[in-house]
Protein backbone atom coordinates (compact mmCIF):
# COMPACT_ATOMS: atom_id res chain seq x y z
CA UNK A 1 -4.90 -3.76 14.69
CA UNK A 2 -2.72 -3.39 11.39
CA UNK A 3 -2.12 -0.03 9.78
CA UNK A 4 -3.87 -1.60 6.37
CA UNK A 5 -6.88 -2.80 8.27
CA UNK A 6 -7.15 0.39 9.49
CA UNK A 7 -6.78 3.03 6.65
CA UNK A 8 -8.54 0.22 3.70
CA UNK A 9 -12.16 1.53 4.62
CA UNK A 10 -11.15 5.35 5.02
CA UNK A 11 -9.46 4.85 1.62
CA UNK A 12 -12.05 3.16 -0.32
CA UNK A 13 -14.96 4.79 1.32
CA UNK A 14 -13.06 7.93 -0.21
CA UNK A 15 -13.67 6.39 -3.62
CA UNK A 16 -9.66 5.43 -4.28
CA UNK A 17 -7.68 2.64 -4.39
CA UNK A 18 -5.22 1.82 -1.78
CA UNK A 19 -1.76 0.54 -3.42
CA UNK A 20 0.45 0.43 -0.81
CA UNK A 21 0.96 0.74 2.93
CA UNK A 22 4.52 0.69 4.87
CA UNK A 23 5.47 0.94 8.55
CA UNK A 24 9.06 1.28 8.83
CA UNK A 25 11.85 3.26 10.24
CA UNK A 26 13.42 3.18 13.78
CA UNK A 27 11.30 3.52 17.03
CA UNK A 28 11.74 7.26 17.47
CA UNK A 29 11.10 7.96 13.44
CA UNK A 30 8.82 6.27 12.35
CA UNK A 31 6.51 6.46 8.94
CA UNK A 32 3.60 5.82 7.75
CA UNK A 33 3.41 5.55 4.10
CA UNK A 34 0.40 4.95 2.64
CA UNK A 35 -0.10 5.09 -1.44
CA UNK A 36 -3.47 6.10 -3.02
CA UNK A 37 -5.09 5.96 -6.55
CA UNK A 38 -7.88 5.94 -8.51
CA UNK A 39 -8.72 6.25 -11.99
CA UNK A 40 -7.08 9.36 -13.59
CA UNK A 41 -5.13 9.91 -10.82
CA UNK A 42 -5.26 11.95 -7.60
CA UNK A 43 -4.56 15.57 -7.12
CA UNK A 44 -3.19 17.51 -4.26
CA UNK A 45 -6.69 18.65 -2.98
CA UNK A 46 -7.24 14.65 -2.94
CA UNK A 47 -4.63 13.94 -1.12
CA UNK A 48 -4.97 16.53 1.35
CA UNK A 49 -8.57 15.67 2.20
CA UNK A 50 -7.49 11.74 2.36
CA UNK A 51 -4.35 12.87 5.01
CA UNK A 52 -6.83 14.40 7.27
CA UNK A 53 -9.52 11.75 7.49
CA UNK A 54 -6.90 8.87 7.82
CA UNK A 55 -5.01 11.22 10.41
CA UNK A 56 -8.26 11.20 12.83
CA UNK A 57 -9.00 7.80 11.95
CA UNK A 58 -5.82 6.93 13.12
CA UNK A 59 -5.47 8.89 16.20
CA UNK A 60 -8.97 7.51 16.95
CA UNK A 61 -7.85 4.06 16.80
CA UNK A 62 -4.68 5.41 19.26
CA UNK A 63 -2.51 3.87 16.29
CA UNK A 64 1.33 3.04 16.41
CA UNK A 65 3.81 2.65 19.72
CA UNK A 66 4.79 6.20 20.07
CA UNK A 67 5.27 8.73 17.64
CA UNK A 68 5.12 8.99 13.71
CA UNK A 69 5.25 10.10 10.61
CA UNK A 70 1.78 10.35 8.62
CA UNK A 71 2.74 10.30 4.12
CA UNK A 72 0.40 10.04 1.87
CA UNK A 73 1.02 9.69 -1.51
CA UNK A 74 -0.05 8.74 -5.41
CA UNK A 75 2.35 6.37 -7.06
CA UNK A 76 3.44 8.58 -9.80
CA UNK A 77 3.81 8.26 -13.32
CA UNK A 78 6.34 5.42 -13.07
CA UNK A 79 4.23 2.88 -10.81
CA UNK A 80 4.48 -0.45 -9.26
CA UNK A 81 2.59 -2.95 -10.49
CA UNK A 82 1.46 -5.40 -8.11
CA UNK A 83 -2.19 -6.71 -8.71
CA UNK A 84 -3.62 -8.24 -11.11
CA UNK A 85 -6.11 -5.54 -10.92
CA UNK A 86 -3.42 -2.86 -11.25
CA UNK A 87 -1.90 -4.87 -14.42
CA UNK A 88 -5.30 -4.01 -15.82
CA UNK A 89 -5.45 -0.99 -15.70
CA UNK A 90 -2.12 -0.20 -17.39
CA UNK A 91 -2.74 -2.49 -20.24
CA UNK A 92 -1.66 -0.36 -23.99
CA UNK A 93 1.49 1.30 -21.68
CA UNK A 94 4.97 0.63 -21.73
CA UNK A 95 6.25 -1.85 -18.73
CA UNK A 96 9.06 -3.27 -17.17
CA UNK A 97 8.84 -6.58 -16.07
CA UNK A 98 11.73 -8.46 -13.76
CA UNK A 99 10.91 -12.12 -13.50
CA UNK A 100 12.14 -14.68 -10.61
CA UNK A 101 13.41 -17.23 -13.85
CA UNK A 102 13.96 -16.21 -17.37
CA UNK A 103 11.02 -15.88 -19.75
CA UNK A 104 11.49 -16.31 -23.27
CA UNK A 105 15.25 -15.99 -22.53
CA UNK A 106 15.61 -13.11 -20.40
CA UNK A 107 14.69 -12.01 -17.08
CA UNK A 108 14.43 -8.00 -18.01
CA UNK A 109 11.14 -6.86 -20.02
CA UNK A 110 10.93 -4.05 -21.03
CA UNK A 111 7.68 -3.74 -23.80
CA UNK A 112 4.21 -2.92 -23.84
CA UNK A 113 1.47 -4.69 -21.78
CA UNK A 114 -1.00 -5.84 -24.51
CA UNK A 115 -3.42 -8.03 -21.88
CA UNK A 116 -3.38 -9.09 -18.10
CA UNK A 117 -5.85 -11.41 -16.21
CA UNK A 118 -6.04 -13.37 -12.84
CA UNK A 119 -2.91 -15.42 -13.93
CA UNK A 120 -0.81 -14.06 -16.36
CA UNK A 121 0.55 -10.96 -18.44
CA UNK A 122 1.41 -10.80 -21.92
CA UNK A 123 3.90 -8.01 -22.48
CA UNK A 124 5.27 -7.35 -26.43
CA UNK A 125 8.96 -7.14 -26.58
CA UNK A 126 10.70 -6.37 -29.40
CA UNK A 127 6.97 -7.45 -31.48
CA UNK A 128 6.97 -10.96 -29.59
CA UNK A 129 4.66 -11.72 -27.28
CA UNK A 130 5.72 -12.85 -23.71
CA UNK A 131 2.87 -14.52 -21.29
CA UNK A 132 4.15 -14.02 -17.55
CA UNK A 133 2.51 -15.57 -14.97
CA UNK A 134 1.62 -13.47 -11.73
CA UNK A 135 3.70 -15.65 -9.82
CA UNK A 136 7.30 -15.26 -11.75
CA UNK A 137 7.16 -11.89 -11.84
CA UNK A 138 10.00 -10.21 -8.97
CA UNK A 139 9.17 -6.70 -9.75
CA UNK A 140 6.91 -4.57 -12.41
CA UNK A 141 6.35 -0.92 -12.95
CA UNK A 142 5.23 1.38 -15.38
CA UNK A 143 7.66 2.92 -17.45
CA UNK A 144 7.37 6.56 -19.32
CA UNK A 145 9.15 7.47 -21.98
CA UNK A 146 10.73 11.06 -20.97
CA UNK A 147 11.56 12.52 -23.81
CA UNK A 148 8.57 12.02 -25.13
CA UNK A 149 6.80 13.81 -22.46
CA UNK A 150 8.82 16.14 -22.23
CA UNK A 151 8.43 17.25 -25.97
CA UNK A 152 4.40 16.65 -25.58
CA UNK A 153 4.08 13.94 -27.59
CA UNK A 154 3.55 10.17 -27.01
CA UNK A 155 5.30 7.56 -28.18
């Protein structure tokens, strides 16, 4: 059995949302890495609790060839964007956008997500609006504006 198939219902029976899972490193180091969310965010208590129930779940299901390397994580403030779901959820914050092709003559956008559905985004740059289908996008995260934060204030 996969390592998704395996920690999905631990995950969302937790009440979060699971973003990501890895498997990767050479035979004798091995990790895990499996990326959790909800709305709001998840805190260290959260995380902890998650880490132990997919840990026995795991070792019940006599997971992986050998040893490994358990991480669990949240995706930070500076997320991928994957989903159409998670597009969603981030509409109203600043993005970055790589696309396979160029989109309204560029292939870097960096804006504000103003909508997202099941096929497309539309993501202001520079006050025009690009629409980018799910399928030419190559990479997408959310982006935070530092200094900003840092300061306290939101740009």
């Amino acid at each position: 059995m996969d390592a998704e198939a395996l920690v999905r219902p631990v995950v969302e029976g937790a009440g979060l949302e699971l973003v990501e899972v890895s498997y990767h490193g050479p035979r004798a180091h091995r990790i895990l890495r499996i990326t959790v969310d909800r709305e709001g965010g998840v805190d260290l208590e959260t995380i902890a609790t998650i880490s132990e129930k997919l840990a026995r779940r795991l070792d019940l299901e006599d997971f992986g060839e050998g040893s490994y390397r358990l991480e669990v994580s949240s995706p930070g403030l500076e997320r991928p964007l994957r989903a159409p779901a998670q597009f969603a959820r981030c509409v109203g914050r600043q993005v970055e956008v790589r696309t396979v092709e160029p989109v309204g003559g560029s292939s870097v956008h960096v804006g504000t997500l103003v909508a997202a559905d099941d096929r497309a985004i539309d993501v202001e740059v520079d006050g025009v609006v690009r629409r980018i289908g799910h399928r030419q996008v190559a990479s997408a995260r959310t982006v935070v504006d530092w200094a900003a934060e840092l300061k306290g204030t939101h740009a």
